[in-house]
C-alpha atoms as a PDB file:
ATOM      1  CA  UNK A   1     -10.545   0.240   8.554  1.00  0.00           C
ATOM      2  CA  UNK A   2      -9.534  -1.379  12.092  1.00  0.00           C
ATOM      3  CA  UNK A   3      -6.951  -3.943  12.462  1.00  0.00           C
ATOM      4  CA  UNK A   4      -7.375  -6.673  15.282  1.00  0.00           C
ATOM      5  CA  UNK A   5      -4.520  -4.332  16.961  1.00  0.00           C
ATOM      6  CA  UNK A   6      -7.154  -1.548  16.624  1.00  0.00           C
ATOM      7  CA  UNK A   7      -9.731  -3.101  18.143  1.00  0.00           C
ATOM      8  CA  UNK A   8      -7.625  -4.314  20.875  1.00  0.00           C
ATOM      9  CA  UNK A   9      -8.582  -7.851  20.016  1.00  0.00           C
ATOM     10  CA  UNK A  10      -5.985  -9.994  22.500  1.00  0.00           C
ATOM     11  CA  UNK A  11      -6.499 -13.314  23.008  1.00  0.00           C
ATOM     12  CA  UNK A  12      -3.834 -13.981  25.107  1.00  0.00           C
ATOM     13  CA  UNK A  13      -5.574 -12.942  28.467  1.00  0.00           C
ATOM     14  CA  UNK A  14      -7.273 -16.216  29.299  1.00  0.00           C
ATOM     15  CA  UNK A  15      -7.957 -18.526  32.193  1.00  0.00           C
ATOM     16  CA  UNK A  16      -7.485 -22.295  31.918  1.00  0.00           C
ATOM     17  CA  UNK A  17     -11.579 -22.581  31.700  1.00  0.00           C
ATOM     18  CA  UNK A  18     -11.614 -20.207  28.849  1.00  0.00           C
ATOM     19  CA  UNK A  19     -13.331 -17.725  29.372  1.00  0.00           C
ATOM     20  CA  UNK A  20     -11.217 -14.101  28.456  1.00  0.00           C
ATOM     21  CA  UNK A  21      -9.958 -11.517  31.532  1.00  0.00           C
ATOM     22  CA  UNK A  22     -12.301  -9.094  30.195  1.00  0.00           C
ATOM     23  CA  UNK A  23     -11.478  -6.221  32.583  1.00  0.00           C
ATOM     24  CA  UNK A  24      -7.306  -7.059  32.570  1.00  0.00           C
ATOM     25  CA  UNK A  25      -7.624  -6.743  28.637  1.00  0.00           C
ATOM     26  CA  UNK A  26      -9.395  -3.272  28.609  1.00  0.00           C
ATOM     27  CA  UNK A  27      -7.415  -2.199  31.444  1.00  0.00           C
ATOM     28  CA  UNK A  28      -4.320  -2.443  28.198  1.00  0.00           C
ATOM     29  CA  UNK A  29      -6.110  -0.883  25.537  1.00  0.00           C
ATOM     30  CA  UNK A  30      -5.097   2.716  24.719  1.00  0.00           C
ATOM     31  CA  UNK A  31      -7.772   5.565  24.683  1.00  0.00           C
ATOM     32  CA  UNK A  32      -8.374   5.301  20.777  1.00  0.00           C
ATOM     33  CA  UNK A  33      -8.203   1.263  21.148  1.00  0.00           C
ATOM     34  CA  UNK A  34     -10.791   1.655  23.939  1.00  0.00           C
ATOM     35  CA  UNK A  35     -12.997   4.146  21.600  1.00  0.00           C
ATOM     36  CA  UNK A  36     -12.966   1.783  19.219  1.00  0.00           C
ATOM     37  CA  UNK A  37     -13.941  -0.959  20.475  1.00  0.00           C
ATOM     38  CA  UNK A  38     -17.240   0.787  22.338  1.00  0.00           C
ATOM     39  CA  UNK A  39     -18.058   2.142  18.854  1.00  0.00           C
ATOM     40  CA  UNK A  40     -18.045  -1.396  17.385  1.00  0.00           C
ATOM     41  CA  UNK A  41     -19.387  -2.881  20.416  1.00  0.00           C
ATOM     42  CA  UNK A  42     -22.341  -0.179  19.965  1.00  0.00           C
ATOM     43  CA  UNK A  43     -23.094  -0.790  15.927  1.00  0.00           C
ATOM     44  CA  UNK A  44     -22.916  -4.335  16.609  1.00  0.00           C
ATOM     45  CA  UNK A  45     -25.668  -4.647  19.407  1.00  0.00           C
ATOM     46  CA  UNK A  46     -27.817  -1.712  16.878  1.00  0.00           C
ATOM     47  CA  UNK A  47     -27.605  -4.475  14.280  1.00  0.00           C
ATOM     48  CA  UNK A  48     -25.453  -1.557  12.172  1.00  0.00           C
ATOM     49  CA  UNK A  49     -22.188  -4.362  11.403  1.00  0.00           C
ATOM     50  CA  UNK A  50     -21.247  -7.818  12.160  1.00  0.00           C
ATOM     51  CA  UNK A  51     -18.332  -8.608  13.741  1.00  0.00           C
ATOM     52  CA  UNK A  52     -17.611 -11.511  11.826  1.00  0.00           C
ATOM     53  CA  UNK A  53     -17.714  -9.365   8.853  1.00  0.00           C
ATOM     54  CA  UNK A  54     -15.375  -6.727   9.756  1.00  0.00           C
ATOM     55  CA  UNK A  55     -13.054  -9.632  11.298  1.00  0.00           C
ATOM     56  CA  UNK A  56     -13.252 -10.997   7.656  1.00  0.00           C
ATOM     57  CA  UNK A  57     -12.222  -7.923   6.130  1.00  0.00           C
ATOM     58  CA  UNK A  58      -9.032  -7.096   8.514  1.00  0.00           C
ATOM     59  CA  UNK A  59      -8.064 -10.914   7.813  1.00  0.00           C
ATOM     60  CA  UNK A  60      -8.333 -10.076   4.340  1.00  0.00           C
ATOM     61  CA  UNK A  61      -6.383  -7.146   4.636  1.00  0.00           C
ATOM     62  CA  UNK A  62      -3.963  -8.530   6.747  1.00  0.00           C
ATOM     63  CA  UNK A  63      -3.335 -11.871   4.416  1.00  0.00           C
ATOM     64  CA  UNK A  64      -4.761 -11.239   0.995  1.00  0.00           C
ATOM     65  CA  UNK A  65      -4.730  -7.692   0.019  1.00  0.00           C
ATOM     66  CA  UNK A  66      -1.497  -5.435   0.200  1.00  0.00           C
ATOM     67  CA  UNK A  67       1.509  -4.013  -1.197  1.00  0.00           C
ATOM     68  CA  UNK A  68       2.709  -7.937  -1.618  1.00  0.00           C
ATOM     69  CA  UNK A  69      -0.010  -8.132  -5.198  1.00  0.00           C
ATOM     70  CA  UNK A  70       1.946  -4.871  -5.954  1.00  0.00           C
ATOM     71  CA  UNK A  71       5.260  -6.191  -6.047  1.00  0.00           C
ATOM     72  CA  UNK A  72       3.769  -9.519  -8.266  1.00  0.00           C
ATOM     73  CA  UNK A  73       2.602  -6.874 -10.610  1.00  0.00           C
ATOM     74  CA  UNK A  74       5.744  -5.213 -10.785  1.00  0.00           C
ATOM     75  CA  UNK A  75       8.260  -8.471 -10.890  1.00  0.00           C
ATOM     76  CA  UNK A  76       5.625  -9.567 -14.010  1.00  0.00           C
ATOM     77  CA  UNK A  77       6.312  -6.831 -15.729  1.00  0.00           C
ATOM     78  CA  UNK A  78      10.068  -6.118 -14.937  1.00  0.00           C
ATOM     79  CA  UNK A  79      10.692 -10.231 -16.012  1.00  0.00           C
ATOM     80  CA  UNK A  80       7.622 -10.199 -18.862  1.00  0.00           C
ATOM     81  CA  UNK A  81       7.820  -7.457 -21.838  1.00  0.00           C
ATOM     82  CA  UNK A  82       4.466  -8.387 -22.800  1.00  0.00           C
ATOM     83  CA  UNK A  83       2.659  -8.214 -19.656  1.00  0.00           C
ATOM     84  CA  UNK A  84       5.098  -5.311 -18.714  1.00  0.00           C
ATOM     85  CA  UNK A  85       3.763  -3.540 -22.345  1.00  0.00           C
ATOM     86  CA  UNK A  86      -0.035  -4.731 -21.452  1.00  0.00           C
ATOM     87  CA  UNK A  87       0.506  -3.247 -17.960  1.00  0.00           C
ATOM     88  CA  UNK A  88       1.320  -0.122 -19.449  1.00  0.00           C
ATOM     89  CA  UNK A  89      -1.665   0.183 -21.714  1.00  0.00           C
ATOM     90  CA  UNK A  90      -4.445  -0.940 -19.344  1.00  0.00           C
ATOM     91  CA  UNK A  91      -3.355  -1.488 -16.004  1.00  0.00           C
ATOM     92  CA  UNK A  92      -6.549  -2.390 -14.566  1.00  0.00           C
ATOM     93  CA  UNK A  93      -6.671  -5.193 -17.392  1.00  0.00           C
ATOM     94  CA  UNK A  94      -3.555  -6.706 -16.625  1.00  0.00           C
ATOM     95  CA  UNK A  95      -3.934  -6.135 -12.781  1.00  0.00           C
ATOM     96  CA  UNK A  96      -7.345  -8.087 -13.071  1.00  0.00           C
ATOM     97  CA  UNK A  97      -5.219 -10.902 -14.645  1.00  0.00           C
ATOM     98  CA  UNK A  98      -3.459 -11.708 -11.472  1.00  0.00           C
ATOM     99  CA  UNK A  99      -6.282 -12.022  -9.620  1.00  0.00           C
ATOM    100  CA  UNK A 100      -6.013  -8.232  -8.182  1.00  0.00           C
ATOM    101  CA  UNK A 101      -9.776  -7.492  -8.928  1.00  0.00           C
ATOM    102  CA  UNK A 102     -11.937  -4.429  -7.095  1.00  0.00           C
ATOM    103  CA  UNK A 103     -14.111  -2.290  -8.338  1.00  0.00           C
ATOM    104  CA  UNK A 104     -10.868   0.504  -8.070  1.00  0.00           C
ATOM    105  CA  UNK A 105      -9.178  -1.515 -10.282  1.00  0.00           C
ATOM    106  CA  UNK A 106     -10.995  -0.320 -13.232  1.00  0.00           C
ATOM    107  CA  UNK A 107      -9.890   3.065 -12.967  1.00  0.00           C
ATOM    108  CA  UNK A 108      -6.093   1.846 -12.404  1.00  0.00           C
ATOM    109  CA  UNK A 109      -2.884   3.703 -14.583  1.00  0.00           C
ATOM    110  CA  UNK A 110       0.366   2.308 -14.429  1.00  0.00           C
ATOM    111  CA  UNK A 111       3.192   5.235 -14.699  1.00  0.00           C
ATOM    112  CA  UNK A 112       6.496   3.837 -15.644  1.00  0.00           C
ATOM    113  CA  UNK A 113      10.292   5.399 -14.143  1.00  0.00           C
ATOM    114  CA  UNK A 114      13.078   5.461 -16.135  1.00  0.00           C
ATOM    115  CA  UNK A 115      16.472   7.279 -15.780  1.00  0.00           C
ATOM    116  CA  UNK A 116      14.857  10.286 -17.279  1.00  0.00           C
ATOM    117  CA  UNK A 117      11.628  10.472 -15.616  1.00  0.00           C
ATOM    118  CA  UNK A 118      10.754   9.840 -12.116  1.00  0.00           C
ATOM    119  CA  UNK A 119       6.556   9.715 -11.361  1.00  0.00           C
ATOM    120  CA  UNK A 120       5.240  10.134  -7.707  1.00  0.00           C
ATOM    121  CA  UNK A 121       1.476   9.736  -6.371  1.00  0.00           C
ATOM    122  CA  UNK A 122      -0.686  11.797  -4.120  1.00  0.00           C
ATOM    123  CA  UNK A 123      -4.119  12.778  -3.613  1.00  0.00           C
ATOM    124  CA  UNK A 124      -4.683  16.126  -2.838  1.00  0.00           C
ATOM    125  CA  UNK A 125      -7.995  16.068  -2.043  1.00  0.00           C
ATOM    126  CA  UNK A 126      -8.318  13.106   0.234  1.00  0.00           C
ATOM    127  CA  UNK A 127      -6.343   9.655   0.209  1.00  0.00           C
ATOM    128  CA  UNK A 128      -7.668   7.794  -3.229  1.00  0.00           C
ATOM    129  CA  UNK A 129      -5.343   4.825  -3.269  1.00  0.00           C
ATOM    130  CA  UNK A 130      -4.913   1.476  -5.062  1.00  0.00           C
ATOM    131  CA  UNK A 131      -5.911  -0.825  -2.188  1.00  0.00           C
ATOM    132  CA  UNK A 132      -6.457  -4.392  -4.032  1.00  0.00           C
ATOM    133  CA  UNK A 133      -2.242  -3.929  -5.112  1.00  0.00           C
ATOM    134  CA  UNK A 134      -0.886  -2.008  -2.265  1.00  0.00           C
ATOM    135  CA  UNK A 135      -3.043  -2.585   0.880  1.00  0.00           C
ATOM    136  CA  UNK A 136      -4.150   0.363   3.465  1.00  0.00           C
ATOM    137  CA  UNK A 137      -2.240   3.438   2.353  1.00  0.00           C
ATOM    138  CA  UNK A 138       0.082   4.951   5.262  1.00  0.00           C
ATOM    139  CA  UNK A 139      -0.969   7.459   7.312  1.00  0.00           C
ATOM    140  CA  UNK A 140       1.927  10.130   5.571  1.00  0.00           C
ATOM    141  CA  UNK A 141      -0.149   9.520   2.617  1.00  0.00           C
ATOM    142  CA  UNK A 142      -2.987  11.016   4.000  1.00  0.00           C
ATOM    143  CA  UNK A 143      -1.773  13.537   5.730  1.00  0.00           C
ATOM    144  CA  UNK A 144      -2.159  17.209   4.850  1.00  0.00           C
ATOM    145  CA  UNK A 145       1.454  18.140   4.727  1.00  0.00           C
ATOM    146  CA  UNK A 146       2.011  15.186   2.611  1.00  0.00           C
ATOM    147  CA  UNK A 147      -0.854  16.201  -0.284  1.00  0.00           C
ATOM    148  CA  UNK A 148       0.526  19.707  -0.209  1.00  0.00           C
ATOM    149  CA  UNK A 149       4.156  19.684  -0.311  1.00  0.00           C
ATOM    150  CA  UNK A 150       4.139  16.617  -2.744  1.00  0.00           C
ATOM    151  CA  UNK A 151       2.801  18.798  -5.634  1.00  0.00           C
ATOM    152  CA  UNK A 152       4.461  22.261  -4.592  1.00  0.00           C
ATOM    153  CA  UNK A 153       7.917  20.714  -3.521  1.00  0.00           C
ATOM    154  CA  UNK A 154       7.846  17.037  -4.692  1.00  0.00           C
ATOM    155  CA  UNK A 155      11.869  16.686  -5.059  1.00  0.00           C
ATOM    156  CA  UNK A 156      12.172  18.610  -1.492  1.00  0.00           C
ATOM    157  CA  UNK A 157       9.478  15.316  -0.522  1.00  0.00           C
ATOM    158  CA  UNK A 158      11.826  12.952  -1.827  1.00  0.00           C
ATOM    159  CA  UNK A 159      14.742  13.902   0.032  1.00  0.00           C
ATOM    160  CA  UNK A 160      13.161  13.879   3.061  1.00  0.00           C
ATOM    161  CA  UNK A 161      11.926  10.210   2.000  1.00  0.00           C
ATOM    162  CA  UNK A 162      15.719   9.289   1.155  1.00  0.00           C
ATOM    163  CA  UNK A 163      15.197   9.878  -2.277  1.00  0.00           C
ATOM    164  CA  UNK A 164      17.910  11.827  -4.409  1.00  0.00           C
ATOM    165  CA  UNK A 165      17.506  12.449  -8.324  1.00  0.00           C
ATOM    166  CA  UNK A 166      20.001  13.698 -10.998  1.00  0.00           C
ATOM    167  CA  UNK A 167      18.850  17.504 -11.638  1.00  0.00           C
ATOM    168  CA  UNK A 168      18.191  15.858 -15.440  1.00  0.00           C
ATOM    169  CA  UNK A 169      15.774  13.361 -13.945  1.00  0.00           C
ATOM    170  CA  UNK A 170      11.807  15.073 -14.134  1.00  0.00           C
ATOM    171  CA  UNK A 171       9.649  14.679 -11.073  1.00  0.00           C
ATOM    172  CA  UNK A 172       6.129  14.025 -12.507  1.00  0.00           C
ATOM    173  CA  UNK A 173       2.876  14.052  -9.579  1.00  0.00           C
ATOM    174  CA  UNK A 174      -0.213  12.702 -10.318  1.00  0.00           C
ATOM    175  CA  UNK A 175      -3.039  13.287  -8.591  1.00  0.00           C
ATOM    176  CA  UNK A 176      -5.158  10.695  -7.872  1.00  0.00           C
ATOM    177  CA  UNK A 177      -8.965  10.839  -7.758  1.00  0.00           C
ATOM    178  CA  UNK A 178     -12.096   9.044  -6.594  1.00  0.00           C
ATOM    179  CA  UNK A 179     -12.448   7.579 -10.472  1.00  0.00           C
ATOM    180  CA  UNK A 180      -8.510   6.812 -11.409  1.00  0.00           C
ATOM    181  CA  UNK A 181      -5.892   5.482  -9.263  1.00  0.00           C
ATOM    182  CA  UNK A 182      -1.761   5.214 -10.120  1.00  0.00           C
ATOM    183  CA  UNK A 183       0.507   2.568  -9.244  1.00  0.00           C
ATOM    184  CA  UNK A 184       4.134   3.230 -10.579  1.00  0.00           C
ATOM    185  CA  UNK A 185       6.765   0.952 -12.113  1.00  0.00           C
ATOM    186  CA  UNK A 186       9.971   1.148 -10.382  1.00  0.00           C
ATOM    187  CA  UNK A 187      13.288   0.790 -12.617  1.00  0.00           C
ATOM    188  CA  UNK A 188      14.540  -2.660 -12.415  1.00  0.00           C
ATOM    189  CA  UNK A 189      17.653  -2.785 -10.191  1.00  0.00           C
ATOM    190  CA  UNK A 190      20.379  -3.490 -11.970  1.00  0.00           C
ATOM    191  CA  UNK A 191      22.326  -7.380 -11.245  1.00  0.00           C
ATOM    192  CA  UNK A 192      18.861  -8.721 -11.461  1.00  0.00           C
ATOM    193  CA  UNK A 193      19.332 -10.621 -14.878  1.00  0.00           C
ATOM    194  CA  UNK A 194      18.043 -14.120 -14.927  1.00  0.00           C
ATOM    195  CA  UNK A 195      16.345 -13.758 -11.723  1.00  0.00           C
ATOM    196  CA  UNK A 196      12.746 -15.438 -10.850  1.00  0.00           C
ATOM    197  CA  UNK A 197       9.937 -13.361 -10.221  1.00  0.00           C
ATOM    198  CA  UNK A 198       9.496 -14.326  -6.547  1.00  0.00           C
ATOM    199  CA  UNK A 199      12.999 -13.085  -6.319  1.00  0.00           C
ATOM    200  CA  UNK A 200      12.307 -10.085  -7.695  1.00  0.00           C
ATOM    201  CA  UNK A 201       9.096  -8.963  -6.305  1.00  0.00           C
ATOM    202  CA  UNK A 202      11.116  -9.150  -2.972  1.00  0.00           C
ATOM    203  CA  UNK A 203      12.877  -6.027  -4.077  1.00  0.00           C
ATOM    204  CA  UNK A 204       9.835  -4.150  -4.694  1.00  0.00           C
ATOM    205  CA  UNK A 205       8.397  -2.215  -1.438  1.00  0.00           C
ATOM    206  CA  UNK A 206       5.452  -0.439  -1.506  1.00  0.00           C
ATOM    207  CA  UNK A 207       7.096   3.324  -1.221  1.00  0.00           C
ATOM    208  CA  UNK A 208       8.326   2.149  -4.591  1.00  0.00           C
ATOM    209  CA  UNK A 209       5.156   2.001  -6.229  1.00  0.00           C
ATOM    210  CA  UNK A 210       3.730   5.319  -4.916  1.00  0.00           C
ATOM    211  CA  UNK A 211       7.286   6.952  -6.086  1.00  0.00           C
ATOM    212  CA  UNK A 212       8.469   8.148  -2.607  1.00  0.00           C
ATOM    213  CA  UNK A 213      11.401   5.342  -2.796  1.00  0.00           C
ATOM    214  CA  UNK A 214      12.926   2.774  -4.665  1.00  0.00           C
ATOM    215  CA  UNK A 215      13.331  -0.808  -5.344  1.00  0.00           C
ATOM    216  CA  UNK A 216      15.961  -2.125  -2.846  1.00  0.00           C
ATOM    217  CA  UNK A 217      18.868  -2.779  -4.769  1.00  0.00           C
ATOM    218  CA  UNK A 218      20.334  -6.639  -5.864  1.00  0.00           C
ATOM    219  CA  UNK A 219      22.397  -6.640  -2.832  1.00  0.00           C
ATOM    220  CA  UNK A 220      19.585  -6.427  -0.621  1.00  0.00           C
ATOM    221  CA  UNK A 221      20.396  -2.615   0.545  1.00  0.00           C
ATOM    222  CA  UNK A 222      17.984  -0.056   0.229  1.00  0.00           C
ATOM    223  CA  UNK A 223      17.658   1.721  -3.277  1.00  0.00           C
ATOM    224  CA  UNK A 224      17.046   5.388  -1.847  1.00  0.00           C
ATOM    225  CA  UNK A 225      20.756   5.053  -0.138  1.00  0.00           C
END
């Protein structure tokens, strides 16, 4: 998936008659910008994609699908018992509520933390991820080292990710797979009571749903410090 930043689409380069400064533009694209953009440029004039359709799809991606439907989610449940309990039971139900819908979202588990458990995500076969509630995965979460260590060293993982649990608190991994995605519910920061959920899905970030972080705390600072 490309992003306008990707494809080195800048707009700025213009002269008052408007026509783009074609050759100052390329001249600023990096080498995999540049690649890019021939490689599009190429399936484009084969008839292989339209342009307006992949410029629909990084809009979408960039406006309307990311780890912002995530946090919704997760302030519904966190303020909701019911949808919280119906979250738990069939997430891809209660995701489809929202208006979160994909065909991934049928396949979608929500895996709750609590003081005594702590769950964490990975693929460790590719990079299966919940895109229609947390957006394009990062690239850690696709790399190797990543999909290894996760499930051989997951509380090592954590640290390095700011993370620190009480030796009583489990580290559970799941794997997930081409047919069943995760999403994880974060523990509520405490000092929350009474709070909206707008307010509250602004604590969630989206290292909080795969389980490599926490909720940012009531106070605004970080919940892995």
């Amino acid at each position: 998936m490309t992003t306008d930043e990707d494809r080195g689409q800048d707009h700025s380069h213009e002269h008052a008659h408007g026509h783009s400064h074609e050759h100052g533009e390329m001249s600023e694209l990096s080498d995999t910008q540049l690649r890019v953009r021939s490689l599009e440029t190429v399936l484009a004039e084969k008839g292989y994609v339209d342009s307006a359709a992949l410029d629909a799809i990084v809009e979408a991606y960039e406006t309307r699908i990311g780890p912002q439907n995530g946090a919704r989610v997760v302030a519904r449940a966190w303020a909701d018992p019911e949808f919280r309990a119906a979250l738990l039971d069939d997430a891809s139900t209660a995701v489809n509520t929202m208006g979160n819908v994909s065909p991934v979202g049928s396949h979608l588990i929500a895996v709750e933390n609590t003081v005594e458990r702590h769950n964490m995500v990975v693929c460790t076969l590719c990079s299966c991820y919940p895109w229609e509630v947390l957006g394009l995965p990062p690239t850690w979460y696709k790399s190797a080292p990543y999909r290894s260590r996760a499930v051989l060293e997951p509380r090592a993982v954590l640290s390095e990710f700011g993370v620190t649990l009480s030796d009583e608190t489990e580290v559970r991994v799941w794997d997930s797979t081409a047919e069943t995605r995760y999403i994880v519910l974060p523990v509520r920061p405490e000092g929350t009571e009474g709070w909206s959920e707008e307010q509250l899905a602004e604590l969630v970030t989206r290292n909080s749903m795969i389980g490599t972080g926490l909720a940012q705390r009531s106070d605004g600072k970080s919940g892995d410090s």
